[in-house]
Protein backbone atom coordinates (compact mmCIF):
# COMPACT_ATOMS: atom_id res chain seq x y z
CA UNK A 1 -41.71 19.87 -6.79
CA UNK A 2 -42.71 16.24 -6.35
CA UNK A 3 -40.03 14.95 -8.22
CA UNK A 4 -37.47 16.92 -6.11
CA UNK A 5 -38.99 15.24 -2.66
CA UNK A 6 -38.94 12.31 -4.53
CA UNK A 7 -35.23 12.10 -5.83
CA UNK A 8 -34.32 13.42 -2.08
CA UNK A 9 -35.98 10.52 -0.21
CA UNK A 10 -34.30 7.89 -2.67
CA UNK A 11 -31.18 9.07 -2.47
CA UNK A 12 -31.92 9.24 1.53
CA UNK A 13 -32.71 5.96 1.20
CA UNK A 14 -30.10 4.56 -1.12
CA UNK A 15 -27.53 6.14 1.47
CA UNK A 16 -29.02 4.73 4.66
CA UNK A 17 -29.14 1.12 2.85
CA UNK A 18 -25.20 1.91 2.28
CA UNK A 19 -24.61 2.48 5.80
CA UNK A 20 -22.07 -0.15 7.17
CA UNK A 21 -22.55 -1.94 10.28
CA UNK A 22 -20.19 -1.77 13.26
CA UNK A 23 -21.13 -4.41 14.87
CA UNK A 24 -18.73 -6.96 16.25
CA UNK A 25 -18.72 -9.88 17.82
CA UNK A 26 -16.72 -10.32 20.89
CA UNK A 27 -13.42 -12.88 20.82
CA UNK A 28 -13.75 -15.61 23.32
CA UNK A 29 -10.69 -15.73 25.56
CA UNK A 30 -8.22 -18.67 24.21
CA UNK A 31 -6.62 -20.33 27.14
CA UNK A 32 -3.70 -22.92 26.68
CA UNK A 33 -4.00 -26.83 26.38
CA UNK A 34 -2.97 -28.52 29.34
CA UNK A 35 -3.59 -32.36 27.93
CA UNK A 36 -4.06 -34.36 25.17
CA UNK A 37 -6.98 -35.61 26.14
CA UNK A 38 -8.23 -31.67 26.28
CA UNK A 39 -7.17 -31.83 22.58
CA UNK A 40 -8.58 -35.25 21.92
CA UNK A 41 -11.73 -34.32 23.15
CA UNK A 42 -11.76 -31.15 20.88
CA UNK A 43 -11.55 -33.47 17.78
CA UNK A 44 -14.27 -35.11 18.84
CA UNK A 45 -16.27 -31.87 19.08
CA UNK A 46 -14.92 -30.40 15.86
CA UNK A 47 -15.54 -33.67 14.07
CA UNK A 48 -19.22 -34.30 15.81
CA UNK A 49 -20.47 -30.56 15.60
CA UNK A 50 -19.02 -29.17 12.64
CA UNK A 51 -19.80 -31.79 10.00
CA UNK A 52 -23.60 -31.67 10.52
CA UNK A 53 -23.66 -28.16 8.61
CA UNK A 54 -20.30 -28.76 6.61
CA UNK A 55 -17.40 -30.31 5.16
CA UNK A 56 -14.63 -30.16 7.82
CA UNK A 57 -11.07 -27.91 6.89
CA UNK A 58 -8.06 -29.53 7.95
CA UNK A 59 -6.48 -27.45 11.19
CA UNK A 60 -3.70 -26.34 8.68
CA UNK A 61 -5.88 -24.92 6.56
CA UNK A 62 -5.96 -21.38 8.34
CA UNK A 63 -2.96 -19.75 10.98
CA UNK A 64 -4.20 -19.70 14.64
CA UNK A 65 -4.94 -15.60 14.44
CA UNK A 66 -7.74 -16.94 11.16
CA UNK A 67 -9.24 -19.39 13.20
CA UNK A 68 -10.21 -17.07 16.34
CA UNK A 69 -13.46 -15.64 14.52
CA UNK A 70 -14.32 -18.92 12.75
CA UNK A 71 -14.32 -21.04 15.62
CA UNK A 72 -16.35 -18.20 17.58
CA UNK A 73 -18.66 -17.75 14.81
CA UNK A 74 -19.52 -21.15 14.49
CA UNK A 75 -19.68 -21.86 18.07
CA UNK A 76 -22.30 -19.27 18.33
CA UNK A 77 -24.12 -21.41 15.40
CA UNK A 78 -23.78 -24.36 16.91
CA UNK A 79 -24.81 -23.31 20.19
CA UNK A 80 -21.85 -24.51 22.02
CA UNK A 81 -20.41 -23.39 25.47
CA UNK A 82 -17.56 -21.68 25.57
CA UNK A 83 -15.30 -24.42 26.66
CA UNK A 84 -16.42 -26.57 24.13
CA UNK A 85 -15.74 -23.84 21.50
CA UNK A 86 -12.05 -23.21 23.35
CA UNK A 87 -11.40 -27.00 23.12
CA UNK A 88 -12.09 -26.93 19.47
CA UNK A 89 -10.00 -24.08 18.44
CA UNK A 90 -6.81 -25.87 20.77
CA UNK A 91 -7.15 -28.51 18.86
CA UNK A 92 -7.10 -26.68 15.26
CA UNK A 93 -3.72 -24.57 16.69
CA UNK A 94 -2.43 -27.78 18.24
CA UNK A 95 -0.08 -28.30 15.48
């Protein structure tokens, strides 16, 4: 009898540790560029913020739809405002 209650609460546990999360993370509305100097200054962020954790990917390395939850994933790391992170992805689709 033990091993039967035993077998049941692994296999409970093996399926709750299975479970997938649904969790997501809400997309940051992406408003158009109005200057250069809007997508100057979100170089500057992408070059000062970004390379402290990593090696920086060249703008044409993903489409503009692939960089939507990277640039809000990282802004979230990085602990940047909203505008800052809206800069930075204007300047990675400015091409």
């Amino acid at each position: 009898m033990k091993t039967k209650n035993y077998s049941i609460a692994f296999i409970a546990i093996v399926l709750h540790s299975c479970g997938i999360s649904k969790t997501t993370l809400p997309m940051v509305e992406v408003k158009p560029v109005s200057s250069s100097s809007d997508i100057a200054e979100g170089k500057s962020l992408y070059e000062s913020n970004c390379t402290k954790c990593h090696q920086l990917y060249a703008p044409s390395d993903f489409s503009k739809e692939q960089w939507k939850p990277i640039v809000h994933q990282m802004q979230k790391k990085a602990h940047l405002t909203d505008p800052e992170g809206i800069k930075i992805y204007n300047y990675l689709t400015s091409n």
